[in-house]
Every structure is written in structure tokens, then in C-alpha cells.
PDB file of N, CA and C in Angstrom:
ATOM      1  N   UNK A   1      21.363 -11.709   9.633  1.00  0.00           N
ATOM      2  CA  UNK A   1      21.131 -10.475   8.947  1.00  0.00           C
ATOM      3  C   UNK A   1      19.863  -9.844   9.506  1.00  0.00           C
ATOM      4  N   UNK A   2      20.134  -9.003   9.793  1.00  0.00           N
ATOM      5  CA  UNK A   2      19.065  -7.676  10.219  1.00  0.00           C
ATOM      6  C   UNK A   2      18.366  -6.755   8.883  1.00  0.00           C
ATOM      7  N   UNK A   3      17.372  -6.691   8.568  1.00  0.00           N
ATOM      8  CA  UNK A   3      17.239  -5.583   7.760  1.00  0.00           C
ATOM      9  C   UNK A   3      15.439  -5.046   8.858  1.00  0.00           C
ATOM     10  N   UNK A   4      16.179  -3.335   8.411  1.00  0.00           N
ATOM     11  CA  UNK A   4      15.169  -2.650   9.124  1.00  0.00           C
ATOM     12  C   UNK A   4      14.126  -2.070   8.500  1.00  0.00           C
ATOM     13  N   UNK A   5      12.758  -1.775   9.252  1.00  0.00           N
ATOM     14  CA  UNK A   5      12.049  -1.108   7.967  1.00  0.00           C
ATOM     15  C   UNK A   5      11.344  -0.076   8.748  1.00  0.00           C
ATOM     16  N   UNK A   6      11.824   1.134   8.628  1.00  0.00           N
ATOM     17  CA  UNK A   6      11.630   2.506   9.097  1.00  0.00           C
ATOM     18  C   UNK A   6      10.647   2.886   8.893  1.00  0.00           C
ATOM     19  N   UNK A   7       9.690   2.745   8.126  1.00  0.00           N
ATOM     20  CA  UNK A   7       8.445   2.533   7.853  1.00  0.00           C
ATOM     21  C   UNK A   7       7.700   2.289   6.705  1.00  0.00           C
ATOM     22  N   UNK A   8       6.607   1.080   7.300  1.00  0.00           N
ATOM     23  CA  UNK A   8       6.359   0.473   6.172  1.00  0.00           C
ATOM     24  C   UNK A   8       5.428   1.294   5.243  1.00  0.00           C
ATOM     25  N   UNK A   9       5.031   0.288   3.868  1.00  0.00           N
ATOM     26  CA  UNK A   9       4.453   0.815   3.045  1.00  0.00           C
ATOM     27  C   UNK A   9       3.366  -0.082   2.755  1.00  0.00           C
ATOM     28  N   UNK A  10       1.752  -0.187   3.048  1.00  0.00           N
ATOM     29  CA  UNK A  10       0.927  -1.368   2.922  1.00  0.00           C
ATOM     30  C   UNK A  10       0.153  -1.145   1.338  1.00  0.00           C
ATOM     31  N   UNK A  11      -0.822  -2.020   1.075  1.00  0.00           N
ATOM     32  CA  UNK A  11      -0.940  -2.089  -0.538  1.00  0.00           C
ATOM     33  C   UNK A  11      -2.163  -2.312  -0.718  1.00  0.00           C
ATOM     34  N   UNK A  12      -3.215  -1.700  -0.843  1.00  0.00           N
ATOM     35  CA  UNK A  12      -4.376  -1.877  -1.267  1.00  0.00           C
ATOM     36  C   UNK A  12      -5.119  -1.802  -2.841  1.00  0.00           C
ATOM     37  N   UNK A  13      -5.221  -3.024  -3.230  1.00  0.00           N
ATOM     38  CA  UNK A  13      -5.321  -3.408  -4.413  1.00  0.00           C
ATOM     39  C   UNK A  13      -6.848  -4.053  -5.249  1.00  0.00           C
ATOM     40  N   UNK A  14      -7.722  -3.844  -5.451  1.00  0.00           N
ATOM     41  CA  UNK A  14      -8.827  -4.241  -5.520  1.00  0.00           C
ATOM     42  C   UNK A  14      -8.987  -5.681  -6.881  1.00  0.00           C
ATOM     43  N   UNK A  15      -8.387  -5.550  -7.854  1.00  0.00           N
ATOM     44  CA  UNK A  15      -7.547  -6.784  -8.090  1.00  0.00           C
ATOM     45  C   UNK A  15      -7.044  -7.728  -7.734  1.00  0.00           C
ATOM     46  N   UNK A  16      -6.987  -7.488  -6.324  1.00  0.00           N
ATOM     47  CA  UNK A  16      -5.850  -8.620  -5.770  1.00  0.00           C
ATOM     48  C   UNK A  16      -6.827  -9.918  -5.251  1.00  0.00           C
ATOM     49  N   UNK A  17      -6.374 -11.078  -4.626  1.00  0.00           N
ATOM     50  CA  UNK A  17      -6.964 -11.900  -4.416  1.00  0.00           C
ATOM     51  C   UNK A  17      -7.856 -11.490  -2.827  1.00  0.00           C
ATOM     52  N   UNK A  18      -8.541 -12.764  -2.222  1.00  0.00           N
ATOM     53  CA  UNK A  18      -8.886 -11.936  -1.113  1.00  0.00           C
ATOM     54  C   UNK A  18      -7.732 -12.521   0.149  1.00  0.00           C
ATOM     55  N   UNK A  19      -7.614 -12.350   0.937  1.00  0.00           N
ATOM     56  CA  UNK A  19      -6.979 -12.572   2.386  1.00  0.00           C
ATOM     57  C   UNK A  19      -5.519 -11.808   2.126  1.00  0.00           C
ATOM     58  N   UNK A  20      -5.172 -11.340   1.688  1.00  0.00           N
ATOM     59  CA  UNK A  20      -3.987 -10.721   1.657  1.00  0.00           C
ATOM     60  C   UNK A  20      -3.359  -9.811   2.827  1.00  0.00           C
ATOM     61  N   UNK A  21      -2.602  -9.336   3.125  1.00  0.00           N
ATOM     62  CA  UNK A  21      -1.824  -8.969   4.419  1.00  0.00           C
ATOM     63  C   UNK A  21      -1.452  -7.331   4.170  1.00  0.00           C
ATOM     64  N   UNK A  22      -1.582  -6.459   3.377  1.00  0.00           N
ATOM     65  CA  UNK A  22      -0.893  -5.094   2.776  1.00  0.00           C
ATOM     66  C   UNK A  22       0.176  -5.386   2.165  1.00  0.00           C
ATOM     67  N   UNK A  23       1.135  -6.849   1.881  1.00  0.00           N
ATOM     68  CA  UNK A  23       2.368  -6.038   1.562  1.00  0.00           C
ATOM     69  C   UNK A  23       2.320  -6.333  -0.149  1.00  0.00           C
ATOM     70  N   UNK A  24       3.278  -5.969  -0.673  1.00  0.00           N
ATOM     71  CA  UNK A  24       3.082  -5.963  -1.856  1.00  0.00           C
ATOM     72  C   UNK A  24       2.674  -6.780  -2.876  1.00  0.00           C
ATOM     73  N   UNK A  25       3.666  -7.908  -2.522  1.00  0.00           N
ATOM     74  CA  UNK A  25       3.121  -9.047  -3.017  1.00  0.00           C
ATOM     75  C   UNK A  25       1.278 -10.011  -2.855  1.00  0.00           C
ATOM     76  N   UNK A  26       0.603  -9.588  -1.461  1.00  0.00           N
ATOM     77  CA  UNK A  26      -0.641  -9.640  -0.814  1.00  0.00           C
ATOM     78  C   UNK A  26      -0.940  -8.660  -0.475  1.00  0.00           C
ATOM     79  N   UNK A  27      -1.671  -7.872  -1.398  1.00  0.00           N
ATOM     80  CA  UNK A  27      -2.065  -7.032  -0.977  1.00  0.00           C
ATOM     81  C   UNK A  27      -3.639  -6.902  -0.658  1.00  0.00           C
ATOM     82  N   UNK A  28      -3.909  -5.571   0.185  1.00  0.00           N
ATOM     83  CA  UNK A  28      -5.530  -6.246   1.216  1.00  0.00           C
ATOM     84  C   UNK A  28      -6.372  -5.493  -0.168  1.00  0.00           C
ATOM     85  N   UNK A  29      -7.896  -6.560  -0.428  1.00  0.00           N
ATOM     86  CA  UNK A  29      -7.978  -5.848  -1.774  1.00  0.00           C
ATOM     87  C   UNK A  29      -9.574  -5.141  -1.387  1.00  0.00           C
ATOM     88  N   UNK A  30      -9.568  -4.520  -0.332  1.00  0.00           N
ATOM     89  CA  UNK A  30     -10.415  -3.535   0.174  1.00  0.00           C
ATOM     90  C   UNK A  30     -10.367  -2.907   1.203  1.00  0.00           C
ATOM     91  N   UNK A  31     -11.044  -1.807   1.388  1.00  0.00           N
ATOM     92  CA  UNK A  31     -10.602  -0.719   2.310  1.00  0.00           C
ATOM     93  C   UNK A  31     -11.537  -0.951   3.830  1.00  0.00           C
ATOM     94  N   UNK A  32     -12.912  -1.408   3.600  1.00  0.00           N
ATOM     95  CA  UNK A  32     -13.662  -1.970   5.096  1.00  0.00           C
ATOM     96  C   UNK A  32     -14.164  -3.001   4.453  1.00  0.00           C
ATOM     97  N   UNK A  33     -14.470  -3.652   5.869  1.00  0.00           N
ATOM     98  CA  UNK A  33     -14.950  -4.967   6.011  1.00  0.00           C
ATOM     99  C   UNK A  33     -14.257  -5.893   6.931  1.00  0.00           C
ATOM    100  N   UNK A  34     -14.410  -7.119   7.176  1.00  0.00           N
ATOM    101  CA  UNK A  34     -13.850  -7.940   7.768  1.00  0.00           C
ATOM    102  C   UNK A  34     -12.310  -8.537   6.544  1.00  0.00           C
ATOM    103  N   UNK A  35     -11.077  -8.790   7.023  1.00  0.00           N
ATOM    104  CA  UNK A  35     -10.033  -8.624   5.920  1.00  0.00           C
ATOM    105  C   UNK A  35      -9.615  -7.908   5.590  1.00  0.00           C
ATOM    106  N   UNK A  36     -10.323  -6.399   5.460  1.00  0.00           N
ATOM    107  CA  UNK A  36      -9.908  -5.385   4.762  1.00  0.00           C
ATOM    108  C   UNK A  36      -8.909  -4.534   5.466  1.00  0.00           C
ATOM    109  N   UNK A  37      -8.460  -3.624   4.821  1.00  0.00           N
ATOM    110  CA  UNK A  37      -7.299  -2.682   5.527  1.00  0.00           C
ATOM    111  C   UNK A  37      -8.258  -1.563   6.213  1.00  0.00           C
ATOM    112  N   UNK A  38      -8.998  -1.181   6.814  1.00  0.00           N
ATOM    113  CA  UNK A  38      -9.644  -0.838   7.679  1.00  0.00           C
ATOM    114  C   UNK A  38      -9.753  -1.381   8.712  1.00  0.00           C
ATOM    115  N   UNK A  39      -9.718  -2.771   8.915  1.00  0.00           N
ATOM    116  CA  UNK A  39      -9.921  -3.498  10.148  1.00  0.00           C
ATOM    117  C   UNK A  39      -8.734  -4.129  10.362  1.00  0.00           C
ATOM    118  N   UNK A  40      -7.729  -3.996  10.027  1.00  0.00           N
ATOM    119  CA  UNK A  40      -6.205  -3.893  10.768  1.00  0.00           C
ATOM    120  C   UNK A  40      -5.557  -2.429  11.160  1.00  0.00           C
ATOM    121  N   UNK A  41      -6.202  -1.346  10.832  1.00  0.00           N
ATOM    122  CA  UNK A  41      -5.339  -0.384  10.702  1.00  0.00           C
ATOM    123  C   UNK A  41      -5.596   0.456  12.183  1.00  0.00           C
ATOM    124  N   UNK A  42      -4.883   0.060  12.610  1.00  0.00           N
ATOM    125  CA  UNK A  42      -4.880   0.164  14.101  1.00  0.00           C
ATOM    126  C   UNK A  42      -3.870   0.431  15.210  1.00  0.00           C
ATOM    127  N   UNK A  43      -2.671   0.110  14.464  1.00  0.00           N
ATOM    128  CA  UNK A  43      -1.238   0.169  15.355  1.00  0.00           C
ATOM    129  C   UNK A  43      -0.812  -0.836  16.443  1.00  0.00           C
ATOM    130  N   UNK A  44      -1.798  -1.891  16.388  1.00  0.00           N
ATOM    131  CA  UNK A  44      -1.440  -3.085  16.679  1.00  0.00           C
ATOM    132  C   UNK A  44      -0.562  -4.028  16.730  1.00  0.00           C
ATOM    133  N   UNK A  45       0.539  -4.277  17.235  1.00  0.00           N
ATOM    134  CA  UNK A  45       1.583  -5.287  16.770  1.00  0.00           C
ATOM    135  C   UNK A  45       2.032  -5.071  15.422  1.00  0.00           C
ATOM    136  N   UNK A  46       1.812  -5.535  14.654  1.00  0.00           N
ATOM    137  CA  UNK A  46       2.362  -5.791  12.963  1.00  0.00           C
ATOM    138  C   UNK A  46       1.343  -5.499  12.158  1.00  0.00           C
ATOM    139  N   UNK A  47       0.431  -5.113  12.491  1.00  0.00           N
ATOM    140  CA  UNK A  47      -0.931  -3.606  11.869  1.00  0.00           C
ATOM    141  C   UNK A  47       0.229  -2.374  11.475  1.00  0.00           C
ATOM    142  N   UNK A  48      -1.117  -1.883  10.693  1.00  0.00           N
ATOM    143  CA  UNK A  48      -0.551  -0.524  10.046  1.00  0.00           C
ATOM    144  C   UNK A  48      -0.710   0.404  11.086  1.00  0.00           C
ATOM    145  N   UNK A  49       0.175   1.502  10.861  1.00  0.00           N
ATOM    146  CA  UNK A  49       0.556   2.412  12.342  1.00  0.00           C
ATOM    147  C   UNK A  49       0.377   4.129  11.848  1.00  0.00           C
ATOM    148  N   UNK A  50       0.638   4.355  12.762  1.00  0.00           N
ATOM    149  CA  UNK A  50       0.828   5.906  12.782  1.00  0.00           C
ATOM    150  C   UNK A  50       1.741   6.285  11.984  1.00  0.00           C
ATOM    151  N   UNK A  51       1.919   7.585  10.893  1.00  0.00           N
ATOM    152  CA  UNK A  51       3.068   7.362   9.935  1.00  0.00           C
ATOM    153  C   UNK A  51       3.441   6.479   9.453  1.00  0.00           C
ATOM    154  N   UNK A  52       2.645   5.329   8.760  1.00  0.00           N
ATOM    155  CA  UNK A  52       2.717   4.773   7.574  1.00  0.00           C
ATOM    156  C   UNK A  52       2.345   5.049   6.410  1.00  0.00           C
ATOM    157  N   UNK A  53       2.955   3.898   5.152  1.00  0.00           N
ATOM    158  CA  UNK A  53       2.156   4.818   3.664  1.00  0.00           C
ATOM    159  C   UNK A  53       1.062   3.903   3.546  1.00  0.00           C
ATOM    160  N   UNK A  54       0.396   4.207   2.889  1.00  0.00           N
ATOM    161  CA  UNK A  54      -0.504   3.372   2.352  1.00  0.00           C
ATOM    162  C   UNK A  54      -1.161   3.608   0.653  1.00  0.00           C
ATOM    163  N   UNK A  55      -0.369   2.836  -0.152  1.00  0.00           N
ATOM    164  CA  UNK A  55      -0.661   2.647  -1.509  1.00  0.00           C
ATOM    165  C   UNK A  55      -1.625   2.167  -1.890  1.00  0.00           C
ATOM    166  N   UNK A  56      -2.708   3.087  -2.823  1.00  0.00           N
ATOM    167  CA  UNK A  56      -4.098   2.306  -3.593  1.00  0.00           C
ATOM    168  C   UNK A  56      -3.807   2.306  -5.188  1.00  0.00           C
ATOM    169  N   UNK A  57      -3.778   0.601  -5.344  1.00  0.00           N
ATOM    170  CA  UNK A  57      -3.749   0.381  -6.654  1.00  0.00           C
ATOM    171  C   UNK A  57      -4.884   0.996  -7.551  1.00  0.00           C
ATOM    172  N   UNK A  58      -5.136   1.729  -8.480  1.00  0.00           N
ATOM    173  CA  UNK A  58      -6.523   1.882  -9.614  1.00  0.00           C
ATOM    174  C   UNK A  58      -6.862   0.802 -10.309  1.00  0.00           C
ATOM    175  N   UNK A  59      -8.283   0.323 -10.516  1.00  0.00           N
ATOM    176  CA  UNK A  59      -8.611  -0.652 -10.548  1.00  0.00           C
ATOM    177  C   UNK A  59      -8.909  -1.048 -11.989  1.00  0.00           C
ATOM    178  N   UNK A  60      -8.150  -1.431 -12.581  1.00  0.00           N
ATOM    179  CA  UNK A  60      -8.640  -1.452 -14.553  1.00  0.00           C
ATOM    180  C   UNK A  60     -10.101  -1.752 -15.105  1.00  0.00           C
ATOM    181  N   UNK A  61      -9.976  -2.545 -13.801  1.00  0.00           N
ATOM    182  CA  UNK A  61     -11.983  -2.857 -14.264  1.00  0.00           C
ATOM    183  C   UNK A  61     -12.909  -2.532 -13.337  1.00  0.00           C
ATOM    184  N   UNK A  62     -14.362  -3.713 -12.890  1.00  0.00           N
ATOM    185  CA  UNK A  62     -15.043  -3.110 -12.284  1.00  0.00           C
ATOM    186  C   UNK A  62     -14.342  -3.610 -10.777  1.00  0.00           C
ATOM    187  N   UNK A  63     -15.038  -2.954  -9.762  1.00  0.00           N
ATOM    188  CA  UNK A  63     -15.890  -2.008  -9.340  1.00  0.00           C
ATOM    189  C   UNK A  63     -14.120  -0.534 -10.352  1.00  0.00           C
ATOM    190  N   UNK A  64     -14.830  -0.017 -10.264  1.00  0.00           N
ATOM    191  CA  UNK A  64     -13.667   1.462 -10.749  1.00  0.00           C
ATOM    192  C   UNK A  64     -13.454   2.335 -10.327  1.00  0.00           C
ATOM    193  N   UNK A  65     -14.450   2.136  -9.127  1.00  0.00           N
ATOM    194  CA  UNK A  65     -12.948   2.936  -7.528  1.00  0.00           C
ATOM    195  C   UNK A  65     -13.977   2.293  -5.958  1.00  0.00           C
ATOM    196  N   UNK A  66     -13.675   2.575  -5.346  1.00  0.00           N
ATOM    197  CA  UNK A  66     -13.461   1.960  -4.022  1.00  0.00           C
ATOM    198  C   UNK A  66     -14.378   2.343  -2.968  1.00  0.00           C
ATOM    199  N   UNK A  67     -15.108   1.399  -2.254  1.00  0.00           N
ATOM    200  CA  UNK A  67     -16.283   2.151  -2.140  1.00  0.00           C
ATOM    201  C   UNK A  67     -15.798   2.507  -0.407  1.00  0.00           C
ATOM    202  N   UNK A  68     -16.957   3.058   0.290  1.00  0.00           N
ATOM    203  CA  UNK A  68     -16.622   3.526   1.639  1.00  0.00           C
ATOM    204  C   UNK A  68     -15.026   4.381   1.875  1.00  0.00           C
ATOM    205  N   UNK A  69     -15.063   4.619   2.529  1.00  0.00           N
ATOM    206  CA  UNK A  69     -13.452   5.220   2.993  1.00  0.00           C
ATOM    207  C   UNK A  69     -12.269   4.704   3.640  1.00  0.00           C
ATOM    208  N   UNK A  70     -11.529   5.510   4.149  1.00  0.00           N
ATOM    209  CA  UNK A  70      -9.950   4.947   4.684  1.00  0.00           C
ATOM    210  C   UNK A  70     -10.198   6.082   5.756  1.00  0.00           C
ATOM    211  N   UNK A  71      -9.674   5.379   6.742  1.00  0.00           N
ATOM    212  CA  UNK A  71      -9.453   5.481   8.151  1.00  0.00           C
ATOM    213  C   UNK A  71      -8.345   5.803   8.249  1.00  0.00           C
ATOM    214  N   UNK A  72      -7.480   6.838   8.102  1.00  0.00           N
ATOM    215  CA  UNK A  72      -6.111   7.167   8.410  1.00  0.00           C
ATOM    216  C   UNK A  72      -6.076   7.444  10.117  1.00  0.00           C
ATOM    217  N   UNK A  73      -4.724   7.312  10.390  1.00  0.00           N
ATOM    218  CA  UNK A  73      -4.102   7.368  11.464  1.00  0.00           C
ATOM    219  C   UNK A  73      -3.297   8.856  11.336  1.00  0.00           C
ATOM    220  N   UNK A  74      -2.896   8.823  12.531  1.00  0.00           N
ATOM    221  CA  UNK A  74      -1.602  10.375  12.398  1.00  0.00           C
ATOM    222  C   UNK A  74      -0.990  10.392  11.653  1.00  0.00           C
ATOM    223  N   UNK A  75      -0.814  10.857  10.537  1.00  0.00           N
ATOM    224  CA  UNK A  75       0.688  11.161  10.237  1.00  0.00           C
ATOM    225  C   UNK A  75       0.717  10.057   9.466  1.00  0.00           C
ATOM    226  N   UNK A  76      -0.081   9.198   8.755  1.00  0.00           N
ATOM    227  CA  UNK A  76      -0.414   8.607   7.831  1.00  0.00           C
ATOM    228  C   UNK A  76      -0.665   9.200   6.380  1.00  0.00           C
ATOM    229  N   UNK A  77       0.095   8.405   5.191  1.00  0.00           N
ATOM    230  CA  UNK A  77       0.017   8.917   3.904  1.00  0.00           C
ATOM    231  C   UNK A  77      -0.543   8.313   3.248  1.00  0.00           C
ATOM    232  N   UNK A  78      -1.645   8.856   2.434  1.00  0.00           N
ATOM    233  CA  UNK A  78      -2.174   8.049   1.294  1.00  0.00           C
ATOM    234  C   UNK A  78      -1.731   8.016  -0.044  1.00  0.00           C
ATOM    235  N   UNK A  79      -1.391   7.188  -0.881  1.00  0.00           N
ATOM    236  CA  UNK A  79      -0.839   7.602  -2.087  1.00  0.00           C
ATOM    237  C   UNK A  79      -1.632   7.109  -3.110  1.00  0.00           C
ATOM    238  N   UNK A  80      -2.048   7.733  -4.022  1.00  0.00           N
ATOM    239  CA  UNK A  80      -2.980   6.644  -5.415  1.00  0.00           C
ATOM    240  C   UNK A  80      -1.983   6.452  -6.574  1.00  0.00           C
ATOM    241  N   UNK A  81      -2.217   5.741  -7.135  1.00  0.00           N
ATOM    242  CA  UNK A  81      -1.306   4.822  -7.891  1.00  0.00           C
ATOM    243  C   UNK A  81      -1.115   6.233  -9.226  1.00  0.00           C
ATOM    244  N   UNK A  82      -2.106   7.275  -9.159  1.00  0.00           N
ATOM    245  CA  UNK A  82      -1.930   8.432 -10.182  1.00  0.00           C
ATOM    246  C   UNK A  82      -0.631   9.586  -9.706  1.00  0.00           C
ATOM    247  N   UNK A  83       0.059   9.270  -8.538  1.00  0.00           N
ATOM    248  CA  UNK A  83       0.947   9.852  -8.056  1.00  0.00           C
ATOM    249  C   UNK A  83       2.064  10.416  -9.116  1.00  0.00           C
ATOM    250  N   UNK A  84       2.868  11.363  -9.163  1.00  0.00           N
ATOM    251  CA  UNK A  84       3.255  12.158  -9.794  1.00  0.00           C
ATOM    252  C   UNK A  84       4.837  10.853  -9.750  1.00  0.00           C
ATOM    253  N   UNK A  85       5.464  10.720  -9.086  1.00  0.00           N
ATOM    254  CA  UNK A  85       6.859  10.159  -8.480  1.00  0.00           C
ATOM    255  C   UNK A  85       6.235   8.760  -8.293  1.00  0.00           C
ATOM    256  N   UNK A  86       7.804   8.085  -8.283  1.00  0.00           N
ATOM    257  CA  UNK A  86       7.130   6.557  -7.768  1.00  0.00           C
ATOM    258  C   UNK A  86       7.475   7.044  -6.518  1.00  0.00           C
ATOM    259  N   UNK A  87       7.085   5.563  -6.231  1.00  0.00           N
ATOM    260  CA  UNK A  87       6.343   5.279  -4.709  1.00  0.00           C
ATOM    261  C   UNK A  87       7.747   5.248  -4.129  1.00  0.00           C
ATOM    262  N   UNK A  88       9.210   4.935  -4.302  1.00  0.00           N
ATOM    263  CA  UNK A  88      10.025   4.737  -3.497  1.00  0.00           C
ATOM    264  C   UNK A  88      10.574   6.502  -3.136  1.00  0.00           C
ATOM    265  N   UNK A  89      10.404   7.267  -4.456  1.00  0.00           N
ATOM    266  CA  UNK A  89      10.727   8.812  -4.068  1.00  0.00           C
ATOM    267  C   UNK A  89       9.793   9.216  -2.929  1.00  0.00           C
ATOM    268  N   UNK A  90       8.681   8.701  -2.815  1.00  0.00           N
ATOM    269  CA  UNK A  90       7.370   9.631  -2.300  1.00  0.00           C
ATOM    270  C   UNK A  90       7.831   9.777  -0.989  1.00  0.00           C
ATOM    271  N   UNK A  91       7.873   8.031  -0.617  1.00  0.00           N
ATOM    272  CA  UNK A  91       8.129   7.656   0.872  1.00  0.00           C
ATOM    273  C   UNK A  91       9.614   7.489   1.517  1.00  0.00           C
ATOM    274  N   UNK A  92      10.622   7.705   0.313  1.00  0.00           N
ATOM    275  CA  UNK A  92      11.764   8.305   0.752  1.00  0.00           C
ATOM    276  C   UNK A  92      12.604   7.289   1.296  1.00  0.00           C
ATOM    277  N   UNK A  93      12.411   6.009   0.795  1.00  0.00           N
ATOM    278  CA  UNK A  93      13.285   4.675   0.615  1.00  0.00           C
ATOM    279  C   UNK A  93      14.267   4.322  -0.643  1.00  0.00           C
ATOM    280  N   UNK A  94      14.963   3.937  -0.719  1.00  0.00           N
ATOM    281  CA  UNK A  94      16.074   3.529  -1.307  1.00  0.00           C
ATOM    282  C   UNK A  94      16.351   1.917  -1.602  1.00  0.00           C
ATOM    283  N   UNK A  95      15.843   1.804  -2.933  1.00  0.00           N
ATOM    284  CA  UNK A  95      15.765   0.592  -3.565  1.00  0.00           C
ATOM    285  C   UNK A  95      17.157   0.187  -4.152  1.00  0.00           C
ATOM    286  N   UNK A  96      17.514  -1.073  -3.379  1.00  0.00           N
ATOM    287  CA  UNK A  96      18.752  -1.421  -3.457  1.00  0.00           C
ATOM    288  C   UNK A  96      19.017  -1.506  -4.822  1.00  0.00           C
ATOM    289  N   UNK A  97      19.806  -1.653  -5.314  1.00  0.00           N
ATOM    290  CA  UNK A  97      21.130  -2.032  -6.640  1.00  0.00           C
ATOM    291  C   UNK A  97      20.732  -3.073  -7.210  1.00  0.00           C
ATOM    292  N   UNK A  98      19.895  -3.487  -8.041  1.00  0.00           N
ATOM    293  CA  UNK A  98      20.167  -5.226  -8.372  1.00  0.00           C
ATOM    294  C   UNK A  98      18.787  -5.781  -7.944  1.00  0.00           C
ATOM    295  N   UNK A  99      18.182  -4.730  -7.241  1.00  0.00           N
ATOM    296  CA  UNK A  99      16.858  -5.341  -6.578  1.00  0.00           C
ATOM    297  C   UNK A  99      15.583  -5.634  -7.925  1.00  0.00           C
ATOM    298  N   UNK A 100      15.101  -6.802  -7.624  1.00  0.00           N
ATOM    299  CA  UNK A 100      14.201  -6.774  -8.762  1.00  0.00           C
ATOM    300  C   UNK A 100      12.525  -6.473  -8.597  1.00  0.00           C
ATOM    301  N   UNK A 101      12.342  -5.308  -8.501  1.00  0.00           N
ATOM    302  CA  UNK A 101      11.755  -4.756  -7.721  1.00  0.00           C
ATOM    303  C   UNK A 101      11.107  -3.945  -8.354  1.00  0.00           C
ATOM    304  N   UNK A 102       9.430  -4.289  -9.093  1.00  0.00           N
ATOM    305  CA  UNK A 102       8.688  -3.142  -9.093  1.00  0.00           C
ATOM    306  C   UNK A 102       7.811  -2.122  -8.591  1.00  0.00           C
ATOM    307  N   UNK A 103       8.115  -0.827  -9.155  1.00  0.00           N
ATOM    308  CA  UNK A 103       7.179  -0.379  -8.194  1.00  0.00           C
ATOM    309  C   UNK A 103       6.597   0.954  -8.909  1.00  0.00           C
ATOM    310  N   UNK A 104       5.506   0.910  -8.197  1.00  0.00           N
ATOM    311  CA  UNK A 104       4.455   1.601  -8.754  1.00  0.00           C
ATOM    312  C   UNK A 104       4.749   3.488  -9.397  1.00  0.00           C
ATOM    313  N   UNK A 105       4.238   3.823 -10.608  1.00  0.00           N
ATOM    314  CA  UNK A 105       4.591   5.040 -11.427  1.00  0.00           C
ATOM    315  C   UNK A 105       3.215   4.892 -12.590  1.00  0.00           C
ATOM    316  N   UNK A 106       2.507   5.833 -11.970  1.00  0.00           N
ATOM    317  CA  UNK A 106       1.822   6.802 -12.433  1.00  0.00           C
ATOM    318  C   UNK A 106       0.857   5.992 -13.874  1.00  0.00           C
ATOM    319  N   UNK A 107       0.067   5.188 -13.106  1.00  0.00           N
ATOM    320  CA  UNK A 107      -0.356   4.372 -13.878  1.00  0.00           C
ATOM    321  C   UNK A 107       0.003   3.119 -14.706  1.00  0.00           C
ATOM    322  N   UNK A 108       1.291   2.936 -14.066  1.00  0.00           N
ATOM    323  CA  UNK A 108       2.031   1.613 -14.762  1.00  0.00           C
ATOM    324  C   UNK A 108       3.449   1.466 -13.662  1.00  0.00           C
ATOM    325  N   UNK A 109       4.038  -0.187 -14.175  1.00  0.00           N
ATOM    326  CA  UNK A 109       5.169   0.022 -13.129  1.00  0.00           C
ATOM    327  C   UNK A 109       6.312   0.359 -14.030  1.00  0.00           C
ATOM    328  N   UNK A 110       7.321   0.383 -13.289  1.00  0.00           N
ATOM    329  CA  UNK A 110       8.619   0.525 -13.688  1.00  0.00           C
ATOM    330  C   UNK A 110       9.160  -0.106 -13.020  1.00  0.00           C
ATOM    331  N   UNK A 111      10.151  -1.059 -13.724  1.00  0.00           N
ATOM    332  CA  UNK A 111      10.731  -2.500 -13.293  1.00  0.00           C
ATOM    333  C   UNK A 111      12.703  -1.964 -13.304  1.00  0.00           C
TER     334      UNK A 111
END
């Protein structure tokens, strides 16, 4: 089985644990530094690329937003978790049937 991914969607989460990778389940839980999604975001092999999304979780506690900036690429999207649509309308993927699969809406998920 093949499944393709037309482009990904990475996950920056400040909650999250540390060493994480962008994807949803690990997500990178800062924007610079060594680890952080700043210092992969590069278009490197299996790095975040040109025209990717990139999702920032809001952080319930402290720090209560995120310090330094994001380094976008071309044609790169940023989305904050206050987004109007979930995240699968935004970026224009299609969440299978049956999939158990949450995803992020406007301050909370929807499962």
C-alpha cells in the first residue's frame, strides 16, 4: 500500500513534550532553537518545505504565546489553532470515513 501526502501539515505545540518531529502525534514544541521547528525548516529531505502548513497549537498555560519567530518558506502557511475552519478544510485534505482522527477547530478539537 502506497498512501501519498501532497502536502504535509507539521505541528507546533508548546505543550508538547520535547524532541518531537512536527507531526501530530510529536509535535516540535518550539519555534527556534536547537529541536525546534526553525531548525528543520529547510526543505531538506523529510524537513518542512516550500508550501507546507504549519499548525500552532495555543498554549493553555505558561509561557502564553511563543517567543521569537517562524521562518516561513515560499508558499508556506501558517495556521493558529484560533482559525476560523478546521485544519483539514484550510489545507484542503480529506479525512477518510471511519478515520479516528482529531483535528484541530477553533480552540478545541473535534473528534
Amino acid at each position: 500500500m502506497t498512501i501519498n501526502v501532497s502536502t504535509p501539515i507539521w505541528f507546533v505545540d508548546q505543550a508538547a513534550a520535547g524532541g518531537g518531529d512536527g507531526r501530530l502525534a510529536t509535535p516540535f514544541n518550539c519555534l527556534g532553537g536547537a529541536g525546534c521547528f526553525n531548525a528543520v525548516n529547510d526543505g531538506v529531505g523529510a524537513h518542512p518545505a516550500a508550501g507546507d502548513f504549519i499548525f500552532l497549537y495555543k498554549s493553555s498555560g505558561a509561557p502564553a504565546a511563543f517567543t521569537g519567530g517562524v521562518d516561513l518558506l515560499n508558499n508556506q502557511k501558517l495556521i493558529g489553532e484560533g482559525a476560523s475552519q478546521t485544519l483539514d478544510v484550510i489545507a484542503g485534505v480529506t479525512v477518510p470515513t471511519g478515520s479516528n482522527l482529531c483535528r484541530p477547530l477553533v480552540m478545541q478539537l473535534r473528534c
